[in-house]
Protein backbone atom coordinates (compact mmCIF):
# COMPACT_ATOMS: atom_id res chain seq x y z
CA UNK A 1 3.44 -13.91 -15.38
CA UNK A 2 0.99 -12.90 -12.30
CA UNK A 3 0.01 -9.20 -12.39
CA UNK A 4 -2.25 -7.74 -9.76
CA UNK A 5 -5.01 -4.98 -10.22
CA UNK A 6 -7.19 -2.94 -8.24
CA UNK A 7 -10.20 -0.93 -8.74
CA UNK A 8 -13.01 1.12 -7.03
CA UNK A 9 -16.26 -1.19 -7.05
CA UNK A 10 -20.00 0.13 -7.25
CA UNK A 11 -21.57 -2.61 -4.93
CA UNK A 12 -25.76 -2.01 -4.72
CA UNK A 13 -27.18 -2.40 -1.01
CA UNK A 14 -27.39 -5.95 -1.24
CA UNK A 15 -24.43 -6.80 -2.00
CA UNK A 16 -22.88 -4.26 0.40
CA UNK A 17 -24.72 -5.90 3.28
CA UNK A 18 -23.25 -9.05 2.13
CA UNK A 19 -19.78 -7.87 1.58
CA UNK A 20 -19.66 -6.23 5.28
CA UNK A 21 -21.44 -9.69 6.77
CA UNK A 22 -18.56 -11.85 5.53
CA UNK A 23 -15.55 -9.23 6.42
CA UNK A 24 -17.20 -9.44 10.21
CA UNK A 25 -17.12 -13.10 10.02
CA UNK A 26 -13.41 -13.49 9.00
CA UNK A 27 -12.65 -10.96 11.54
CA UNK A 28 -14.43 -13.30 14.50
CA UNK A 29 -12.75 -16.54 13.18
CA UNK A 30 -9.34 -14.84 12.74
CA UNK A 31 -9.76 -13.47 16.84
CA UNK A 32 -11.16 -16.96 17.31
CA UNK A 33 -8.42 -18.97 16.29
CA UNK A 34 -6.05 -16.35 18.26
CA UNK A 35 -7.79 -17.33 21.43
CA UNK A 36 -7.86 -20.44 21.01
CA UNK A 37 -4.52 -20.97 20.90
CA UNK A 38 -3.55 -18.67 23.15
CA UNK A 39 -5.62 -20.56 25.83
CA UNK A 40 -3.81 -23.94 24.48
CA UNK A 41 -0.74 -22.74 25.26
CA UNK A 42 -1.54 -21.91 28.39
CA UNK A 43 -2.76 -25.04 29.39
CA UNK A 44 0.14 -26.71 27.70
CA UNK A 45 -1.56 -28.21 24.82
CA UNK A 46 0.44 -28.69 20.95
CA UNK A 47 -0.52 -25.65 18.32
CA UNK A 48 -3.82 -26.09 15.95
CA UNK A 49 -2.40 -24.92 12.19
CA UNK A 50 -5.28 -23.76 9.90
CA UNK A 51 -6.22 -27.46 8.81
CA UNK A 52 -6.69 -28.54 12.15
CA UNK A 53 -8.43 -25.86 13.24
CA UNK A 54 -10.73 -25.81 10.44
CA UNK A 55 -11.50 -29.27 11.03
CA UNK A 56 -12.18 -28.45 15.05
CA UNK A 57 -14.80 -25.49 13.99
CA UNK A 58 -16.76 -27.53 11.11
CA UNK A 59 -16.68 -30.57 13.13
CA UNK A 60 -16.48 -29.93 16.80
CA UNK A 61 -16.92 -26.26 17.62
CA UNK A 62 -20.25 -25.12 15.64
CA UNK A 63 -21.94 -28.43 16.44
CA UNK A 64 -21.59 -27.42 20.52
CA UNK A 65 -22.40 -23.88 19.90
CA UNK A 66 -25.38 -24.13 17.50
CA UNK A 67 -26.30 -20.29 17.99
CA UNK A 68 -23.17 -19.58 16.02
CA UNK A 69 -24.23 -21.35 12.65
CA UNK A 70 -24.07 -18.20 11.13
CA UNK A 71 -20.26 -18.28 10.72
CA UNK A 72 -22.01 -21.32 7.47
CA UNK A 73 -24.01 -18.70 5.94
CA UNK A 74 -21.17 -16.81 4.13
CA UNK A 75 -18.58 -17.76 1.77
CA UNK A 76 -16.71 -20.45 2.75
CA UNK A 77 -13.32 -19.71 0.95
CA UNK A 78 -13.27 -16.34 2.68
CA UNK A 79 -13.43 -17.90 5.96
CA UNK A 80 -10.79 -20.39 5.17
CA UNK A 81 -8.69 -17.54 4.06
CA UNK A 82 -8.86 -15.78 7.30
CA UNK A 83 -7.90 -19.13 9.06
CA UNK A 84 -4.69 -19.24 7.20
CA UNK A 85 -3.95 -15.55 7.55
CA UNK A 86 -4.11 -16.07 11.09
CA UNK A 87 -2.05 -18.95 11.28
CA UNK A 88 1.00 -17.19 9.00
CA UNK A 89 0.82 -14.47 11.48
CA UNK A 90 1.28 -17.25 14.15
CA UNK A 91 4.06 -18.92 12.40
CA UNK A 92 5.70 -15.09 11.68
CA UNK A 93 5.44 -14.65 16.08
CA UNK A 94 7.12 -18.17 16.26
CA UNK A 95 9.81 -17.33 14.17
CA UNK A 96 10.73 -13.95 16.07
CA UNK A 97 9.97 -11.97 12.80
CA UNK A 98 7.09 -10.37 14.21
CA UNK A 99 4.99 -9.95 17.53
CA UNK A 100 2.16 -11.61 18.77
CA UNK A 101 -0.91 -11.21 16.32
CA UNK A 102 -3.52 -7.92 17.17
CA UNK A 103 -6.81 -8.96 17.70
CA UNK A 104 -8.52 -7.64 14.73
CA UNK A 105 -11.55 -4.35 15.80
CA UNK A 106 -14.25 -3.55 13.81
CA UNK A 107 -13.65 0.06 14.40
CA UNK A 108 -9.68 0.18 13.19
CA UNK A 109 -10.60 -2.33 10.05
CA UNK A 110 -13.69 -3.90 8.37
CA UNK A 111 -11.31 -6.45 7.25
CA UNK A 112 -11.06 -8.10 3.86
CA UNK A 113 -13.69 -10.38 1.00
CA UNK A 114 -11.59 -13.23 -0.67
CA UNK A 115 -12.60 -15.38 -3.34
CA UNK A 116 -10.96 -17.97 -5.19
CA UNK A 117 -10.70 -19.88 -8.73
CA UNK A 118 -12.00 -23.30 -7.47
CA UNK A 119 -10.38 -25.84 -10.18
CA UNK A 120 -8.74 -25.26 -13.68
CA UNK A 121 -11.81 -25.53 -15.83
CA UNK A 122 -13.43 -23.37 -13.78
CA UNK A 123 -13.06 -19.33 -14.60
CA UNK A 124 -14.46 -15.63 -12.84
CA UNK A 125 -16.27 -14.08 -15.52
CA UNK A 126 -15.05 -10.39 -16.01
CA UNK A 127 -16.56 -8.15 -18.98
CA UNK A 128 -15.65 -4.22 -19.19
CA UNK A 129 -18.06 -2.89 -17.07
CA UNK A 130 -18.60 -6.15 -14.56
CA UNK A 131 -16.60 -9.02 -13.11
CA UNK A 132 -19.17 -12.14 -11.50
CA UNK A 133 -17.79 -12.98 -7.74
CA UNK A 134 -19.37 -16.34 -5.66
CA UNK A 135 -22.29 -14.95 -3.69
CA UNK A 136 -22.43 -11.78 -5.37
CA UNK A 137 -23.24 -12.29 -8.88
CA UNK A 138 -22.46 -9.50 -11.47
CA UNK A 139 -20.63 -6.42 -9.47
CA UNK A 140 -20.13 -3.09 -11.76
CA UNK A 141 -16.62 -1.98 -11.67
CA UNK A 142 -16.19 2.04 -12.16
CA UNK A 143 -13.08 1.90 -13.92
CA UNK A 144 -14.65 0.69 -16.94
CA UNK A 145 -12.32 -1.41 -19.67
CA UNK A 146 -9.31 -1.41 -16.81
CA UNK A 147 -9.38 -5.49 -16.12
CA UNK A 148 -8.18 -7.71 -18.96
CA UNK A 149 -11.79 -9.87 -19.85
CA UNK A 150 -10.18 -12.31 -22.16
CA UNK A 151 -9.80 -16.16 -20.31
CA UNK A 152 -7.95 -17.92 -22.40
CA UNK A 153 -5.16 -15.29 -22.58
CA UNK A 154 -5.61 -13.68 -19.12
CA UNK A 155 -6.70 -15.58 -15.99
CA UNK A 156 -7.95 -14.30 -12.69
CA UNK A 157 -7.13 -16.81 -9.94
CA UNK A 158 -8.09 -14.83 -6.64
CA UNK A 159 -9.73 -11.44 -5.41
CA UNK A 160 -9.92 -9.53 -1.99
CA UNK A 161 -12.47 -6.72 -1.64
CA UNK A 162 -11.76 -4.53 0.90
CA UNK A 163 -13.00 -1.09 1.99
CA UNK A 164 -11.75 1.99 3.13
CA UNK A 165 -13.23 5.67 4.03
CA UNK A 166 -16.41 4.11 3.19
CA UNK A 167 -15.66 3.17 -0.90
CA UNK A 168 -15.07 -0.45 -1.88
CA UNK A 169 -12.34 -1.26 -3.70
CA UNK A 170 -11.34 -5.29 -5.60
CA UNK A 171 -8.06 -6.14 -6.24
CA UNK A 172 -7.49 -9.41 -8.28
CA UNK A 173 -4.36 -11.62 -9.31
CA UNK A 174 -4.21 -12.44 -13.25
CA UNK A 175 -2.06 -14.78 -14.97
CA UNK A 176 -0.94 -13.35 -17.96
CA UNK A 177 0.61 -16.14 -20.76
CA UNK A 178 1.77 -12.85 -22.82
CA UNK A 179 4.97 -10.96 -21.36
CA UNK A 180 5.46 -7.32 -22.03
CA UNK A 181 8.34 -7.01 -24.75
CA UNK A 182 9.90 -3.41 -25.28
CA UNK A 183 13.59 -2.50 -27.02
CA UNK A 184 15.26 -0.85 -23.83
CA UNK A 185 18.31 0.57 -25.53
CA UNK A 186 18.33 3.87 -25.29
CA UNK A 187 20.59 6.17 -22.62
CA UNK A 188 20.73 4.95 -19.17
CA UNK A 189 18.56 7.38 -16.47
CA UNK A 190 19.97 8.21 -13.10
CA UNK A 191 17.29 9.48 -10.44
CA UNK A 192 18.57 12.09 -7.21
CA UNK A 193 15.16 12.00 -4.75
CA UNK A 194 15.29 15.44 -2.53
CA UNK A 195 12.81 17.19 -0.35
CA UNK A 196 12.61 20.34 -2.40
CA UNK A 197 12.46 18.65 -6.00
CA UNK A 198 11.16 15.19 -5.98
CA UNK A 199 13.25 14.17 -8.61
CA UNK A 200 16.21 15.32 -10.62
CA UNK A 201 16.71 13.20 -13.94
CA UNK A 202 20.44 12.53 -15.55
CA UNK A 203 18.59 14.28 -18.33
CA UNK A 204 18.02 17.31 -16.94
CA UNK A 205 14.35 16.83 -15.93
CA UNK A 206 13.19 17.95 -12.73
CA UNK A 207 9.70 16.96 -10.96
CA UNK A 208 8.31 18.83 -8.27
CA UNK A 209 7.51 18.00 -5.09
CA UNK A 210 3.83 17.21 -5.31
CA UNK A 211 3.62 18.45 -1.60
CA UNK A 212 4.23 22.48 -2.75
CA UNK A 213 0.70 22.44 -5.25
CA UNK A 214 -1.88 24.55 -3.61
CA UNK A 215 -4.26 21.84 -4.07
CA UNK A 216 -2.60 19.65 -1.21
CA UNK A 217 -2.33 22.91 0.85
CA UNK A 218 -5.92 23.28 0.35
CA UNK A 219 -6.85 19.64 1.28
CA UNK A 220 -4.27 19.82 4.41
CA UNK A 221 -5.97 22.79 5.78
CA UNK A 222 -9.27 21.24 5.15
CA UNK A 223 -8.07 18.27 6.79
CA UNK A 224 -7.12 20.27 10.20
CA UNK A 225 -10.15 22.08 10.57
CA UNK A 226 -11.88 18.61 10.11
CA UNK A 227 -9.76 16.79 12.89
CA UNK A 228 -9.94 19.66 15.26
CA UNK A 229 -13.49 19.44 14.92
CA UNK A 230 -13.48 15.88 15.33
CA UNK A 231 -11.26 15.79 18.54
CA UNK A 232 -13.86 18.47 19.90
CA UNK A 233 -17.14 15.72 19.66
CA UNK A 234 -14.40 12.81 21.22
CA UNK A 235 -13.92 15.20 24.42
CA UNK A 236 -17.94 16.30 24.39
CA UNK A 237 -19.19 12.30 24.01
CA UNK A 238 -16.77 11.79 26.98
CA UNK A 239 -18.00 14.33 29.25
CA UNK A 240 -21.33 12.97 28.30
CA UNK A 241 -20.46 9.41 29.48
CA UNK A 242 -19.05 10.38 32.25
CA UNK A 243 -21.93 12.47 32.89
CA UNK A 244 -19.49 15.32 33.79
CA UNK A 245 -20.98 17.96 32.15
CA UNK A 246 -24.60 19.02 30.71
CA UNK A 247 -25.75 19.58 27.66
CA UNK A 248 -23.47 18.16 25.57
CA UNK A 249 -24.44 16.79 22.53
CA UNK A 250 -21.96 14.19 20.73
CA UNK A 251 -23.38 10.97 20.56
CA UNK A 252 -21.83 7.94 18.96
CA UNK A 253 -23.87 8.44 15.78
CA UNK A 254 -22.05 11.82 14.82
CA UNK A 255 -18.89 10.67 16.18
CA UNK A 256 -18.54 7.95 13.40
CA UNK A 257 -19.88 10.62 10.62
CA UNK A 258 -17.00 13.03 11.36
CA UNK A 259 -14.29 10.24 11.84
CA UNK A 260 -15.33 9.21 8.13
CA UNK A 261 -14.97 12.49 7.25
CA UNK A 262 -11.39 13.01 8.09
CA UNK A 263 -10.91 9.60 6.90
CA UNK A 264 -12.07 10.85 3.40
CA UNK A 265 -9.48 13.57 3.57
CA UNK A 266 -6.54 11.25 4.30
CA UNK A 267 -7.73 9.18 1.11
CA UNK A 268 -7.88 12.15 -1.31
CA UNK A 269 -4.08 12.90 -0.11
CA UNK A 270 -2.50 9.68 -0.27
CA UNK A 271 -4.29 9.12 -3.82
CA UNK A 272 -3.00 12.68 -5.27
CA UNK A 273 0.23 11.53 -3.37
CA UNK A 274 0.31 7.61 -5.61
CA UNK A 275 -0.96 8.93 -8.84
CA UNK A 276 1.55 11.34 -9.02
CA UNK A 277 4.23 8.73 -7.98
CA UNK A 278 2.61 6.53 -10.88
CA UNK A 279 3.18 8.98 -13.71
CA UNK A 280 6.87 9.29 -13.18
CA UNK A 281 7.09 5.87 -13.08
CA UNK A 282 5.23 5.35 -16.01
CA UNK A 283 7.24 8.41 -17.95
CA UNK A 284 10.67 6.63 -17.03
CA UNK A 285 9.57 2.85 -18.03
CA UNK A 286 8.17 4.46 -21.91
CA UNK A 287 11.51 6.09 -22.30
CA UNK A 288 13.13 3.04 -22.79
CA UNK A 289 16.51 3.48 -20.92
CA UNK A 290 18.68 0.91 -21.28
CA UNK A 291 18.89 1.02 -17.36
CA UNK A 292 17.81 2.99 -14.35
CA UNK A 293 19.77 3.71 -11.20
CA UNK A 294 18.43 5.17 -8.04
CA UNK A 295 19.76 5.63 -4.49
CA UNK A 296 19.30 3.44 -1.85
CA UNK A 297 18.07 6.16 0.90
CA UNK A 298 18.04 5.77 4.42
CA UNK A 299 14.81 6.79 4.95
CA UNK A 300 14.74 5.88 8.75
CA UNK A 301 17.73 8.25 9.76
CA UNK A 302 16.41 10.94 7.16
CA UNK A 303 12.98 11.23 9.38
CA UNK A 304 15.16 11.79 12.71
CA UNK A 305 15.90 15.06 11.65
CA UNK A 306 12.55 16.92 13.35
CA UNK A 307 13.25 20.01 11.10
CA UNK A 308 12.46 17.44 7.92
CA UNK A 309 10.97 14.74 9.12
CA UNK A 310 7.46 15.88 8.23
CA UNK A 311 8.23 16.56 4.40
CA UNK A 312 10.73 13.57 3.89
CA UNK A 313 7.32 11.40 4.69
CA UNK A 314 4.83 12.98 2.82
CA UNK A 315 6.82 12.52 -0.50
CA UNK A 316 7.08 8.46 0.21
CA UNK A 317 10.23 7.78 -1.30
CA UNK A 318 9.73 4.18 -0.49
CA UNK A 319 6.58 3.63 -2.37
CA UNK A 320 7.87 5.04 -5.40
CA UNK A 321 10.68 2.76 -5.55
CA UNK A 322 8.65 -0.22 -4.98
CA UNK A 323 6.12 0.88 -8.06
CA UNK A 324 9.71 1.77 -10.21
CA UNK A 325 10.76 -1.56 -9.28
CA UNK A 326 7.81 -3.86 -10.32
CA UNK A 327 7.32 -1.75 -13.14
CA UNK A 328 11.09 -2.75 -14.20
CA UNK A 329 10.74 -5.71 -13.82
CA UNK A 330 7.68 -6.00 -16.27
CA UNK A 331 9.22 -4.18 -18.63
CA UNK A 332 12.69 -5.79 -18.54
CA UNK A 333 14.55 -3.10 -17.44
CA UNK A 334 17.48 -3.50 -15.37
CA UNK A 335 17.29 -1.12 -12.12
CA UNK A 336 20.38 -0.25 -10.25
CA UNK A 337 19.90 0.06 -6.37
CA UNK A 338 22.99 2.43 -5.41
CA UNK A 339 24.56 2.10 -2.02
CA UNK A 340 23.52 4.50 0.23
CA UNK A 341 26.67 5.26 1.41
CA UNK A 342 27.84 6.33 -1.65
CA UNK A 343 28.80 10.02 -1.79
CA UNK A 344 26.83 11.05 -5.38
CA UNK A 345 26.45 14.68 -4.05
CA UNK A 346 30.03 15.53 -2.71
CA UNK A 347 31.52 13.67 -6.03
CA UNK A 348 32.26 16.35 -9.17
CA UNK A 349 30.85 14.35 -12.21
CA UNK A 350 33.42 16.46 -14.60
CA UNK A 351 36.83 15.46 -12.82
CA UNK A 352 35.58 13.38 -10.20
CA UNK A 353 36.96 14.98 -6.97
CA UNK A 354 35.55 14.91 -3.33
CA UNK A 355 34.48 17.95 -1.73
CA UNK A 356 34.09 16.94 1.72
CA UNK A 357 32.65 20.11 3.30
CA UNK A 358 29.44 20.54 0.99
CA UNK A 359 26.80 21.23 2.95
CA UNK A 360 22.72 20.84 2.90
CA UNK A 361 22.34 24.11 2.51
CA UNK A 362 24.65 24.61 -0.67
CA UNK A 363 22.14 24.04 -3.76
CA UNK A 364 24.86 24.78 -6.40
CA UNK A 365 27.98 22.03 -6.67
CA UNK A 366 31.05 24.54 -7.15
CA UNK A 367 34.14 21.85 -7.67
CA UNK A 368 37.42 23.25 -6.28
CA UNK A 369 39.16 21.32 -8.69
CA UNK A 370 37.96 22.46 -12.09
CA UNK A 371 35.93 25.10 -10.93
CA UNK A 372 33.27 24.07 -12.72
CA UNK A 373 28.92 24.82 -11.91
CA UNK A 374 26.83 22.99 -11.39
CA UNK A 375 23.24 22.17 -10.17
CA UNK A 376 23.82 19.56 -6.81
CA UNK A 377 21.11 17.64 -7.49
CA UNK A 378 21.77 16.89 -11.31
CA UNK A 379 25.25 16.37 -10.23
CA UNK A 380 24.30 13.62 -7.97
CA UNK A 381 22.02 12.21 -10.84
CA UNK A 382 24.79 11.82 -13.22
CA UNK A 383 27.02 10.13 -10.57
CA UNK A 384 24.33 7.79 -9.85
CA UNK A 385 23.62 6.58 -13.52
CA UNK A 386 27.46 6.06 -13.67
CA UNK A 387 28.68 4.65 -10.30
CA UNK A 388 29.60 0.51 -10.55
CA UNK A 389 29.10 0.65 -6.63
CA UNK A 390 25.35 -0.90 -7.26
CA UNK A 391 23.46 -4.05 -6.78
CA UNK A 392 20.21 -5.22 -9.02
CA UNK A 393 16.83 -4.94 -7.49
């Protein structure tokens, strides 16, 4: 079984300046081999795939242009491995399942470190505190105790370092011979996602929307002041190119300092946003159900709505369902995808009749039927854990 983790890294200056030196040379060779076969085309020559382009830079390219030898001096696995990305992003445009590849800018993206298990007696030496990486040597890892460090049992065959809001992070892919083994018998759990409640259980559980806590409020309001003031320095560095104005004082320097800061922001949000995704997903996979269902949500036609559109984002009902499903899936537990056109909410789980005029605004499910009460939400969490009108994720 192949399970991927992914850590914060404490790199020292060294092997920072390394890290960043390699990232900028996969970014030229990926924008390289986009050019170059961009010009082919034009001229009407066949495509170069990432073995015959490799095999034009070793052999032809750097030996013409000797003041790029520098492209030799990092590692060459993580070179290689921006050839190939480049060429499946080709091969994605040829296909018509994608567009034409971006040229890749050091100011969007630093790009990405890979590193690779050369042969099958070779291993990547990880201890609790440490993991060894080619050209690197010993890197401390702050999560301390968080990879597996046992070879025989648990072997890491690649790793990408990447960075973001100026933190470095590793994420590596194990091979675990061991597979997770749990007794998933007890009662089924049906999950309603909403706006206003993140989550209704079939139990009666309820989790709140992590978007309401006055800590987020905080950090948004933080994060406003922060990009106002950063769209005020874009405008002043402008007039100051453009020579427009006088004394103005932005210069490139503090332009960069405040667009980290915002992007510091963004990352304490999104990680509030995942952990709390992570520990409902971890509380659903220890209870054991026997199953879990969930709704298939159009989440596309949920954000055209402009009155909602901001809050049905922020609570990334996507990303929790791919965490619940890879989590299922090492546990062993079946997870029902329900069809989205299934009306859970307008369906009375006592009788089972249709109310057709329910609206958004009704919060309690009032059956005409059997007049019975209930909670909408819990409602439509019940007739998700029962409905047959499902397919397996």
């Amino acid at each position: 079984m192949l399970k991927a983790y992914k850590t914060e890294i404490n790199p020292t200056e060294q092997q920072i300046f390394i890290i960043r030196k390699t990232m900028g040379t996969g970014r030229y060779v990926y924008n390289l081999f986009l050019s170059i076969n961009r010009w082919r085309y034009e001229c009407g020559y066949c495509y170069l795939n990432a073995y015959a382009f490799s095999k034009w830079l070793n052999n032809t390219y750097l030996k013409e242009n000797t003041k790029e030898m520098w492209i030799k001096s990092v590692h060459a696995k993580s070179v290689k491995q921006s050839i190939i990305n480049a060429d499946q992003a080709m091969k994605k445009f040829f296909k018509h399942q994608a567009g034409f590849p971006k040229y890749k800018s050091r100011k969007k993206d630093w790009g990405s470190f890979y590193f690779f298990k050369n042969g099958s007696k070779q291993f990547i030496d990880c201890e609790r505190h440490r993991i060894k990486i080619p050209t690197l040597g010993w890197i401390r890892i702050k999560e301390k105790g968080y990879f597996p460090t046992d070879n025989k049992l648990n072997v890491i065959k690649n790793g990408t370092i990447s960075e973001k809001a100026g933190r470095y992070y590793l994420s590596i892919l194990v091979e675990q011979s061991e597979t997770i083994k749990q007794d998933n018998s007890k009662e089924p759990i049906g999950i309603d996602l909403g706006v206003k409640e993140f989550a209704v259980f079939s139990t009666g559980e309820m989790k709140p929307s992590i978007n309401r806590i006055k800590k987020i409020k905080k950090l948004e309001k933080k994060l406003k002041r922060e990009q106002r003031s950063f769209s005020r320095k874009v405008l002043s560095f402008q007039a100051r190119q453009n020579k427009t104005k006088r004394g103005e004082t932005a210069t490139k320097f503090n332009l960069e300092k405040q667009k980290l800061r915002v992007q510091k922001f963004h990352q304490k949000l999104s990680n509030i946003r995942v952990d709390h995704h992570k520990k409902i997903v971890n509380e659903l996979v220890r209870a054991k159900p026997s199953y879990i269902a969930i709704e298939d949500l159009n989440v596309r036609g949920m954000i055209k709505n402009r009155h909602l559109a901001r809050s049905v984002a922020q609570q990334g009902f996507f990303d929790f369902r791919v965490r619940l499903t890879n989590k299922c899936k090492e546990f062993g537990i079946p997870l029902h995808i329900v069809d989205r056109y299934e009306p859970s909410s307008k369906i009375c789980h006592h009788c089972g009749h249709k109310k057709v005029d329910l609206r958004l605004s009704d919060r309690i499910y009032t059956c005409d039927n059997c007049d019975s009460t209930t909670d909408r939400d819990y409602n439509a969490a019940l007739n998700i854990r029962d409905t047959q009108n499902f397919k397996l994720a």
